[in-house]
Protein backbone atom coordinates (compact mmCIF):
# COMPACT_ATOMS: atom_id res chain seq x y z
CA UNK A 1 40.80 80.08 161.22
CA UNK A 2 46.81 88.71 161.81
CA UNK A 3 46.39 90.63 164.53
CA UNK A 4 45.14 87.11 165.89
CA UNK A 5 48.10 85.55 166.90
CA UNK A 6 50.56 85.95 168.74
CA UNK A 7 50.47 89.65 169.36
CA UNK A 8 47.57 91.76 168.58
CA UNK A 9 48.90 93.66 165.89
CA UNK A 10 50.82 90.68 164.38
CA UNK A 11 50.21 90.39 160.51
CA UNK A 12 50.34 87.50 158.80
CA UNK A 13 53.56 85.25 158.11
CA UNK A 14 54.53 86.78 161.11
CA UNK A 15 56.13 84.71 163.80
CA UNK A 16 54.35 85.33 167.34
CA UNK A 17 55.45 86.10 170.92
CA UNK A 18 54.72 82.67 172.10
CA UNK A 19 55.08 78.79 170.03
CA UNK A 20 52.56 76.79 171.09
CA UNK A 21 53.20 73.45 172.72
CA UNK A 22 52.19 70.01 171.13
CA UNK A 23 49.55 69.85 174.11
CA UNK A 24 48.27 73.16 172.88
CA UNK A 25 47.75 72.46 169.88
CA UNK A 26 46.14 68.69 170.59
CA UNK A 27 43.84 70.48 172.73
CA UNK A 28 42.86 72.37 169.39
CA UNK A 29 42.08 69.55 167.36
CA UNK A 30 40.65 67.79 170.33
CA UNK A 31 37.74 70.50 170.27
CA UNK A 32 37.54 70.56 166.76
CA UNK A 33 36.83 66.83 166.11
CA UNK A 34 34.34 66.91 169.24
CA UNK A 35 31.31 68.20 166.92
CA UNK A 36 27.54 67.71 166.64
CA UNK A 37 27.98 67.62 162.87
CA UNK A 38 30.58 65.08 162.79
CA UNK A 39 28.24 62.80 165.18
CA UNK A 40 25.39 63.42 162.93
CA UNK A 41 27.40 62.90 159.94
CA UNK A 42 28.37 59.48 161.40
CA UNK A 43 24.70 58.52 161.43
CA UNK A 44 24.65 57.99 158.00
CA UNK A 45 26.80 54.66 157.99
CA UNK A 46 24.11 52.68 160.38
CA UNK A 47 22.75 51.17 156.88
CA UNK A 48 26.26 49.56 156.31
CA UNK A 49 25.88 47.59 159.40
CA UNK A 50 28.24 48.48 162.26
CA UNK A 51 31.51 46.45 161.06
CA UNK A 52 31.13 47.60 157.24
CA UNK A 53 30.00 51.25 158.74
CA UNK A 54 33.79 51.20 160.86
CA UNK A 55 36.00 50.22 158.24
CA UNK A 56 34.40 52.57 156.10
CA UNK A 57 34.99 55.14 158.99
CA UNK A 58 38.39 54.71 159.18
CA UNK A 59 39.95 54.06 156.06
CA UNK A 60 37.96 57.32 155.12
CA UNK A 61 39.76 59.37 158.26
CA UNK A 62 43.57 57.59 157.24
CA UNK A 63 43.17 58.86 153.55
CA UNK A 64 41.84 62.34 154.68
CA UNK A 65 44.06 62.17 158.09
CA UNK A 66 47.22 61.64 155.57
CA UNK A 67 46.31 64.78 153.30
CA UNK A 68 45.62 67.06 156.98
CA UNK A 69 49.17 65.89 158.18
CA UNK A 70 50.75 66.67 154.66
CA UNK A 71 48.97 70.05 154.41
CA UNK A 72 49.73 71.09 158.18
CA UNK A 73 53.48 69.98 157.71
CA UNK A 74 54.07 72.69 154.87
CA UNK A 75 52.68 75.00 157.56
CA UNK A 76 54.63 74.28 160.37
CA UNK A 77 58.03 74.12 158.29
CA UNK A 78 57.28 77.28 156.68
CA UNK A 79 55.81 79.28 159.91
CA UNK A 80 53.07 80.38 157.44
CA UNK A 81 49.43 80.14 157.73
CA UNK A 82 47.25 78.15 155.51
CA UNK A 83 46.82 80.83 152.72
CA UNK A 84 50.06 82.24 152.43
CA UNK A 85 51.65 78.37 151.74
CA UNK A 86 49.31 78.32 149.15
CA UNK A 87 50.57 81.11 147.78
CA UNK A 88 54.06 79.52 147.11
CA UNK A 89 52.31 77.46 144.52
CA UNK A 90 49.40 79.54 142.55
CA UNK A 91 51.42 83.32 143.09
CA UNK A 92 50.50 85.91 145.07
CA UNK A 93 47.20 86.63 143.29
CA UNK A 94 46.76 83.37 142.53
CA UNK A 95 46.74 82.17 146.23
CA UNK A 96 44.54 85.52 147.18
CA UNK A 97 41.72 83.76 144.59
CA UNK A 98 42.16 80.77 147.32
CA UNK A 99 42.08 82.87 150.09
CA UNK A 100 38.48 84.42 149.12
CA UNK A 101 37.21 80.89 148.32
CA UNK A 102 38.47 80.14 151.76
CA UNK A 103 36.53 83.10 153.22
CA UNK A 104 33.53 82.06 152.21
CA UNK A 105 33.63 78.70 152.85
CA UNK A 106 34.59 79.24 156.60
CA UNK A 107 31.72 81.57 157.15
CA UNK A 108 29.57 79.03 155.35
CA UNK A 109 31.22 76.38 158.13
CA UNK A 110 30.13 79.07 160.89
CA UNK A 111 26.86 79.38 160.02
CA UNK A 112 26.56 75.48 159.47
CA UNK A 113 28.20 74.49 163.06
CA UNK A 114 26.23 77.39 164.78
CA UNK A 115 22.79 75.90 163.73
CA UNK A 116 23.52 72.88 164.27
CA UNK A 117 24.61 73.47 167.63
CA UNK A 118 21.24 75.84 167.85
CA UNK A 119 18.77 73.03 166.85
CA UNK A 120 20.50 70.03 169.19
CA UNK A 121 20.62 72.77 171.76
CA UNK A 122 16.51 73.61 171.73
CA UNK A 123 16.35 69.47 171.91
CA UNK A 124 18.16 69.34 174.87
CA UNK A 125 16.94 72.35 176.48
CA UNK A 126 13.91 74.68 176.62
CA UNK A 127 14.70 77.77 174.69
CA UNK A 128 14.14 78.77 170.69
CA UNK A 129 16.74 77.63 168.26
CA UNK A 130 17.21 81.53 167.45
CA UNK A 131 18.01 82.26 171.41
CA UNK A 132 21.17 79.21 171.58
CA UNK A 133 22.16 80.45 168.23
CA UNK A 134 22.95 83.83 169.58
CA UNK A 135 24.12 82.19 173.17
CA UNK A 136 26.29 79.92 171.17
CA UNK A 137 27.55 82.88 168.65
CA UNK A 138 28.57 85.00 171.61
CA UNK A 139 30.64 82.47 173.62
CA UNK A 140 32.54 82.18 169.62
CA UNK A 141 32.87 85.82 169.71
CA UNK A 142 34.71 85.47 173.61
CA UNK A 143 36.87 82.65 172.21
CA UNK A 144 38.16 84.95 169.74
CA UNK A 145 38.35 87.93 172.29
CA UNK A 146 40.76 85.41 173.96
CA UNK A 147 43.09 84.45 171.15
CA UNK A 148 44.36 80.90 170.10
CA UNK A 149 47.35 81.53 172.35
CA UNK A 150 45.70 82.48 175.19
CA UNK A 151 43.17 79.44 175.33
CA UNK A 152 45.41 77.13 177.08
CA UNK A 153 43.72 76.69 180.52
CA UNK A 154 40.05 77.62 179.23
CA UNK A 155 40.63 75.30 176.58
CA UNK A 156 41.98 72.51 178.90
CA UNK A 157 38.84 72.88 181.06
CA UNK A 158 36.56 72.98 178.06
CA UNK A 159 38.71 69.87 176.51
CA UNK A 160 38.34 67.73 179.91
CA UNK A 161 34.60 67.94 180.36
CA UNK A 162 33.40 67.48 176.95
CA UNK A 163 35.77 64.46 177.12
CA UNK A 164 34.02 63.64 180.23
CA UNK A 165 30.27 63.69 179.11
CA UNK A 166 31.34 62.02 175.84
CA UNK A 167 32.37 59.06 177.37
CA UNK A 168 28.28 59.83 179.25
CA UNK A 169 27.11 59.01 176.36
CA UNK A 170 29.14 56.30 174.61
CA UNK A 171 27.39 54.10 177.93
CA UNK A 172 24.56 55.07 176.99
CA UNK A 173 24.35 54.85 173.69
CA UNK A 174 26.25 51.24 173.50
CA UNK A 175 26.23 49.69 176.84
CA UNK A 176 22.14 50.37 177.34
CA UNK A 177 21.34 46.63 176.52
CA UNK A 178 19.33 47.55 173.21
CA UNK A 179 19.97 45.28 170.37
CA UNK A 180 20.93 47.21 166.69
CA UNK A 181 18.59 47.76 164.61
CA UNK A 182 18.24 49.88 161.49
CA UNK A 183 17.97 48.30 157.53
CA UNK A 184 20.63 47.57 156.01
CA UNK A 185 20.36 48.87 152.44
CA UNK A 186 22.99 49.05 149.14
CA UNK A 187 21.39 52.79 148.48
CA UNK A 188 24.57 54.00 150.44
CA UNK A 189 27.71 52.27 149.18
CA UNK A 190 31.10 51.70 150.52
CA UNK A 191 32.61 53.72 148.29
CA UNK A 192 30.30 56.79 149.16
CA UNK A 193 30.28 56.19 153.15
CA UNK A 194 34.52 56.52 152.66
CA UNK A 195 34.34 59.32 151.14
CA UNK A 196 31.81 61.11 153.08
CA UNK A 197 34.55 60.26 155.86
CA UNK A 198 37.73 61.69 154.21
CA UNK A 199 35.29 64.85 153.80
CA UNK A 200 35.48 65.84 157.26
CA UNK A 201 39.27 65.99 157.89
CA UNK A 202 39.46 67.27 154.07
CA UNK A 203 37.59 70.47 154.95
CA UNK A 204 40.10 71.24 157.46
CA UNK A 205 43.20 71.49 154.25
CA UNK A 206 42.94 74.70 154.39
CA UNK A 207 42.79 75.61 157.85
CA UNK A 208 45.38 73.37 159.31
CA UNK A 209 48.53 75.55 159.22
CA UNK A 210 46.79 78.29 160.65
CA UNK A 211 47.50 76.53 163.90
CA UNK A 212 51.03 74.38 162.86
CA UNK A 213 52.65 77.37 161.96
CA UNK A 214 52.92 78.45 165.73
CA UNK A 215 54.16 75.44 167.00
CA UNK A 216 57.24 74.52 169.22
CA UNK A 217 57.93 71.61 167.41
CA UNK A 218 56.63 71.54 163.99
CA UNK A 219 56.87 67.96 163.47
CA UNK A 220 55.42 66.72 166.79
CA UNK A 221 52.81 69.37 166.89
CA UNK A 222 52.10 68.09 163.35
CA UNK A 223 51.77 64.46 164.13
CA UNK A 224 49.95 65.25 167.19
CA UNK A 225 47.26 67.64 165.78
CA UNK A 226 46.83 65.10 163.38
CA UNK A 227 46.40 61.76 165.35
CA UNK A 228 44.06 63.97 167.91
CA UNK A 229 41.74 64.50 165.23
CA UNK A 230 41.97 61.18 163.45
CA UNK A 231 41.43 59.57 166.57
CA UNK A 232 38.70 61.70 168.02
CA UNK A 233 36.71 62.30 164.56
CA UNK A 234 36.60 58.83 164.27
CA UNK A 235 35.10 58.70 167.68
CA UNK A 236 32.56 60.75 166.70
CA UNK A 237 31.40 58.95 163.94
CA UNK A 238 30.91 55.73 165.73
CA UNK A 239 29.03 57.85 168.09
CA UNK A 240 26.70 58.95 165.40
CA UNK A 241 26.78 55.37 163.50
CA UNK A 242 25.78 53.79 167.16
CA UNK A 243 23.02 56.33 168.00
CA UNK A 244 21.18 55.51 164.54
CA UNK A 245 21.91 51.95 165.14
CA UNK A 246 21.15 50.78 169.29
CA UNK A 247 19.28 54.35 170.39
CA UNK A 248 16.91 53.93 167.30
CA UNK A 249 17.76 57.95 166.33
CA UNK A 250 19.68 60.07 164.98
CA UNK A 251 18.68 63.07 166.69
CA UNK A 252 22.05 63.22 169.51
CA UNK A 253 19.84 66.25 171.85
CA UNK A 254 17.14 63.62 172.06
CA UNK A 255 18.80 60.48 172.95
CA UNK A 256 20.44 62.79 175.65
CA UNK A 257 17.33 64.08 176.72
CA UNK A 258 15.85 60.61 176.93
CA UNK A 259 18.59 59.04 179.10
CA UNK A 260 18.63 61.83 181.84
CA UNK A 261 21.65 63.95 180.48
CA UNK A 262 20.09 67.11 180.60
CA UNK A 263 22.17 70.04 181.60
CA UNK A 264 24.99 67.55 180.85
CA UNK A 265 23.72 66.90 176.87
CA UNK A 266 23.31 70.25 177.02
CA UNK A 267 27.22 71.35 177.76
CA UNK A 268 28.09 68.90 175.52
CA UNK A 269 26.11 70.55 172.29
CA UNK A 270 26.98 74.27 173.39
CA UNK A 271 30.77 74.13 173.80
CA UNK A 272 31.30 71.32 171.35
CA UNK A 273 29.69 73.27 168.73
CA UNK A 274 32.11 77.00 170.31
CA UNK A 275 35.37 74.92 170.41
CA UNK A 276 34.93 73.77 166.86
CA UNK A 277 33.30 76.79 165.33
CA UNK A 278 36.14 78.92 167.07
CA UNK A 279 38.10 77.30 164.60
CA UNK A 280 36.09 78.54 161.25
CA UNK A 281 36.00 82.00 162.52
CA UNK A 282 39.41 82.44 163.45
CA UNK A 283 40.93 81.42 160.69
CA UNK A 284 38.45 83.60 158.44
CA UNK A 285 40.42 86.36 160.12
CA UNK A 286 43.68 85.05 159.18
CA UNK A 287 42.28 84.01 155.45
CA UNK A 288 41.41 87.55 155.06
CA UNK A 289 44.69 89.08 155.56
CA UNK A 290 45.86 87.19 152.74
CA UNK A 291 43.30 88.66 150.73
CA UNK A 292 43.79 92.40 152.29
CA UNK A 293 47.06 92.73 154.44
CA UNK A 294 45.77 95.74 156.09
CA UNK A 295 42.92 93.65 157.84
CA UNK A 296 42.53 92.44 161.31
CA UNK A 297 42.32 89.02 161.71
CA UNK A 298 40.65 89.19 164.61
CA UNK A 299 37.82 91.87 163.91
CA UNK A 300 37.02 89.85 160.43
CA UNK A 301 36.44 86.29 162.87
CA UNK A 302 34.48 88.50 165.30
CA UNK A 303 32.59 89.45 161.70
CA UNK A 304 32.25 85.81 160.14
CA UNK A 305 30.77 84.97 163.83
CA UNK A 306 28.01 87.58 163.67
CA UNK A 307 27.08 86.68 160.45
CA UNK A 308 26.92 82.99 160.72
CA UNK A 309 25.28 83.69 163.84
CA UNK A 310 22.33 85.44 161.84
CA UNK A 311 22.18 82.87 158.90
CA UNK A 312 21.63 80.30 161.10
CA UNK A 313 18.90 82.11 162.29
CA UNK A 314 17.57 82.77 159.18
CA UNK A 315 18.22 79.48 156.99
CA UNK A 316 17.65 75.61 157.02
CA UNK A 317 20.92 73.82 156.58
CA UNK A 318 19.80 70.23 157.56
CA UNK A 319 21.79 68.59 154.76
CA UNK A 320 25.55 69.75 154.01
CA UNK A 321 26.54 66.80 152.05
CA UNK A 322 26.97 68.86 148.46
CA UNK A 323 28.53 72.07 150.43
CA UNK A 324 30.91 69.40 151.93
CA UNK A 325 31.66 67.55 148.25
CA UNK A 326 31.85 71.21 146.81
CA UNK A 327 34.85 71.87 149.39
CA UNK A 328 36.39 68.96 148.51
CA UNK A 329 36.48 70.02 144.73
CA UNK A 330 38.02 72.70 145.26
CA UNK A 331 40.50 72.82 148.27
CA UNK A 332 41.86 69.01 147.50
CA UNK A 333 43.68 69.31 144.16
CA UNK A 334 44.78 72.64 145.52
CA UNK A 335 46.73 70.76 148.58
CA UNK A 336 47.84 68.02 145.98
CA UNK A 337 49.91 70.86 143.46
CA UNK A 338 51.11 72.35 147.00
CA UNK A 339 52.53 68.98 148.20
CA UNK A 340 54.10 68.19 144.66
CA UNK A 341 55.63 71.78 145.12
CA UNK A 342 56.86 71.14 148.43
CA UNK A 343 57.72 67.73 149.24
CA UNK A 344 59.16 66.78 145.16
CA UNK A 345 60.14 69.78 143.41
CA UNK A 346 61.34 72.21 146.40
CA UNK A 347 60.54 75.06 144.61
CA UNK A 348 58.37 78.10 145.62
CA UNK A 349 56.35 80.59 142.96
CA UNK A 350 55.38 83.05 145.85
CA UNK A 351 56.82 85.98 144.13
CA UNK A 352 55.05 85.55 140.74
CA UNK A 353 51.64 87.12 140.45
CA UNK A 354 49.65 83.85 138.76
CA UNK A 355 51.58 80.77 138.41
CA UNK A 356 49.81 79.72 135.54
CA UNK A 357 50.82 76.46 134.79
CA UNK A 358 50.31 75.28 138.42
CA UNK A 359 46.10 77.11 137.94
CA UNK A 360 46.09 74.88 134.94
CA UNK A 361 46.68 71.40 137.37
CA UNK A 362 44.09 72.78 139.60
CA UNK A 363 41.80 73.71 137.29
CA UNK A 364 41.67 70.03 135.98
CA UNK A 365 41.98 68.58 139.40
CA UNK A 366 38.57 70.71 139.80
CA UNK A 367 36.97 69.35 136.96
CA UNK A 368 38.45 65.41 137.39
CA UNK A 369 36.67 65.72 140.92
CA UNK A 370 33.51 67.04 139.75
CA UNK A 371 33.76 63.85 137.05
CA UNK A 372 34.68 61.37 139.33
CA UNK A 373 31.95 62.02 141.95
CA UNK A 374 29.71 60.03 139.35
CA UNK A 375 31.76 56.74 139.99
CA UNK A 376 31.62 54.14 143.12
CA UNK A 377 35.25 52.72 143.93
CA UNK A 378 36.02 50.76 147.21
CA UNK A 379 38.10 54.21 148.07
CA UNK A 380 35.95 57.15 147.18
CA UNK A 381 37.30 59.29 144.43
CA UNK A 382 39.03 62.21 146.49
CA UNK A 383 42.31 60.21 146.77
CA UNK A 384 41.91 59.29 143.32
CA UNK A 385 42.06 62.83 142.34
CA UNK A 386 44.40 63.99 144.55
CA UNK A 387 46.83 61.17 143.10
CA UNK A 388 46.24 62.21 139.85
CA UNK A 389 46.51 65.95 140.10
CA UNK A 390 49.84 65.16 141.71
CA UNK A 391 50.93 63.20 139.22
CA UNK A 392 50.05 65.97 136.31
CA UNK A 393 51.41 68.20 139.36
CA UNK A 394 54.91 66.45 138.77
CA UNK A 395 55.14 66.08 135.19
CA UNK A 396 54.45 69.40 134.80
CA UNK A 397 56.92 70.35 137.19
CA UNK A 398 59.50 68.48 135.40
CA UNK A 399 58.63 69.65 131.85
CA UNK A 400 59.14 73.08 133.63
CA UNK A 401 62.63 72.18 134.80
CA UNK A 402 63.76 71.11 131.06
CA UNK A 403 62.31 74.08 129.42
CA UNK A 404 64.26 76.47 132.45
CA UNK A 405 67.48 74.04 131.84
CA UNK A 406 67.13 74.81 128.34
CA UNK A 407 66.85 77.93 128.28
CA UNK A 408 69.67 78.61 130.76
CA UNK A 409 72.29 76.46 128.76
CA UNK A 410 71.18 78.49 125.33
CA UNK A 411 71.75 81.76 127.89
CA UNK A 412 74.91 80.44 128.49
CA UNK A 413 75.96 79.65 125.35
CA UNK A 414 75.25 83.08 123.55
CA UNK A 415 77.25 84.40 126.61
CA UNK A 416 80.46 82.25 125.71
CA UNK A 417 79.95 83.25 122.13
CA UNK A 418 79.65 86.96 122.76
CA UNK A 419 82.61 86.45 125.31
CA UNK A 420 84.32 84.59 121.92
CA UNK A 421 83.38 87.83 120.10
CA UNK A 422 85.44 89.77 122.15
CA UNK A 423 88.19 88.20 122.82
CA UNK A 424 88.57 87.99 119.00
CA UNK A 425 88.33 91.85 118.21
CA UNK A 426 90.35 92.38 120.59
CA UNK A 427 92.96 89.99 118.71
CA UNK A 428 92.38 91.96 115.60
């Protein structure tokens, strides 16, 4: 989510001035998992009834959680960012296609966190969704003007008091002596309610080396980035599923409004919504040098920001569900041929234009997960296609190998002939 990090002029793949720590980048992910869309996604799994509604929580966020730490690893090995590991599977042109998709999809994720950051915000405080859209788009815009490795302190600050005022309203949300309600209904299964939770750590695939590529210590900045999420994304949800459940809503400003938060709710909405939309933005910029090597990162975030910022003012985006499933689609069998090609076969195709064969595997992955969204299983069907596209991932792989070891003993062969051939005439 580059001239964005490390230096100013640094360009992608390139390693930067300073690493960043494992508390660095925990304080990332910390802000990114603190979101107004994750709590109002969470609201959805009230119907389940609270102990259904958790399990389904996290054995969505350990499947997804799994694929993030998997996908950030490659990263953080590599020291490249999210787009340019990708390229080491689907070519150079091949991983620019990904890059564009990648593009868009963060500046759809702008727009998305911006308004609903915009709408909790007029809740929670007088003011026109339009006016904390642009409030909210320009503290984005100085998050960027700071840079990722600058954020440290501001970050920390930010970090400790939406921790702080999250805890605020955990009390009162669970501890306010109202007894659940809600209807519990089959309309939303446990099948669907796990995969609407992988879908949230799943959108973050391809963003998640962005940030592991500058750490210290690949490994535990991995592991850490990853747990901080898990845990806190989680925490979200429950916030969400609890809100719908013992507040009787699942409108988060109000329930803050209603129990005295005020300025408080307020903070919460406005800087949850920057530290996680700082994310999407900035690593638009760093998508976009894959796509165009002479752009700068940070200029194209500062861009995605501006125009989010207006199509939230513009458009309704109540319901992301289908933009969410869409991402999934696409990004998830993507990751799955890049961890067959990285953790099993060890082999790179960065330096081939298309890598055809690996498209292929995606291509079906696409279509498997497009197929599979019309069945219920207890596990949702992204890990079900991200299994299988490995699989096909791996055979093809291999079937690769015999065909190159083929080839290369029937090279080696007509060399030893040829050598034969010469040794003879000279003989004669």
């Amino acid at each position: 989510m580059t001239d964005t990090h490390g230096s100013a002029t640094a360009s992608a793949g390139t390693s930067p001035a300073r690493r960043t720590s494992i508390l660095d980048n925990s304080l990332i992910w910390f802000g990114a998992g603190v979101s107004v869309a994750e709590i109002m996604t969470g609201t959805y799994f009230a119907s389940l009834g609270f102990a259904r509604g958790l399990a389904a929580i996290v054995l969505g966020h350990v499947i997804g959680c799994t694929m993030f730490f998997l996908a950030g690893y490659i990263g953080a090995r590599t020291r490249k960012s999210s787009m340019e590991t990708v390229k080491m599977s689907f070519g150079r042109i091949g991983g620019q296609f990904f890059a564009i998709l990648n593009v868009i999809q963060l500046v759809g994720w702008t727009s998305i966190m911006i308004y609903d950051g915009s709408i909790s915000a007029a809740a929670a405080f007088p003011g026109a969704p339009w006016v904390w859209a642009l409030v909210i788009g320009a503290l984005v815009i100085l998050w960027i003007a700071v840079g990722v490795e600058n954020l440290g302190r501001l970050n920390g600050v930010a970090m400790a008091l939406l921790f702080i005022l999250t805890i605020v309203l955990c009390k009162v949300i669970f501890f306010s002596g109202a007894a659940a309600g809600g209807t519990l209904d089959d309309t939303f299964t446990f099948g669907a309610a796990v995969e609407l939770a992988v879908s949230m750590p799943l959108s973050w695939l391809p963003v998640v080396s962005d940030y592991t590529r500058e750490a210290e210590k690949p490994l535990g900045a991995t592991v850490a980035s990853t747990l901080v999420y898990g845990v806190v994304s989680v925490w979200m949800f429950v916030i969400g599923m609890g809100a719908a459940m013992y507040a009787g809503s699942s409108d988060i400003a109000s329930i803050m409004v209603g129990a005295g938060m005020g300025l408080a709710g307020l903070l919460v909405v406005v800087f949850s919504t920057v530290t996680t939309t700082f994310l999407d933005a900035w690593s638009a910029g760093i998508s976009s040098e894959s796509v165009v090597g002479s752009a700068k990162g940070k200029w194209v975030a500062i861009g995605a920001t501006v125009l989010g910022t207006a199509a939230a003012m513009i458009w309704v985006m109540d319901d992301i569900t289908n933009f969410l499933y869409l991402i999934g689609s696409v990004f998830a069998p993507m990751v799955a041929v890049m961890i067959a090609d990285f953790y099993f076969l060890h082999r790179s195709h960065e330096r081939a234009t298309f890598d055809w064969p690996n498209l292929v595997v995606w291509l079906v992955g696409f279509v498997a997960y497009r197929l599979l969204m019309n069945v219920d299983t207890p596990v949702g069907y992204t890990l079900i296609d991200m299994l299988g596209t490995l699989v096909l991932a791996l055979m093809v792989g291999a079937l690769r190998g015999k065909v190159r070891g083929r080839r290369g003993k029937s090279d080696g062969e007509a060399a030893d002939r040829e050598a034969s051939g010469g040794e003879a005439a000279q003989t004669r």
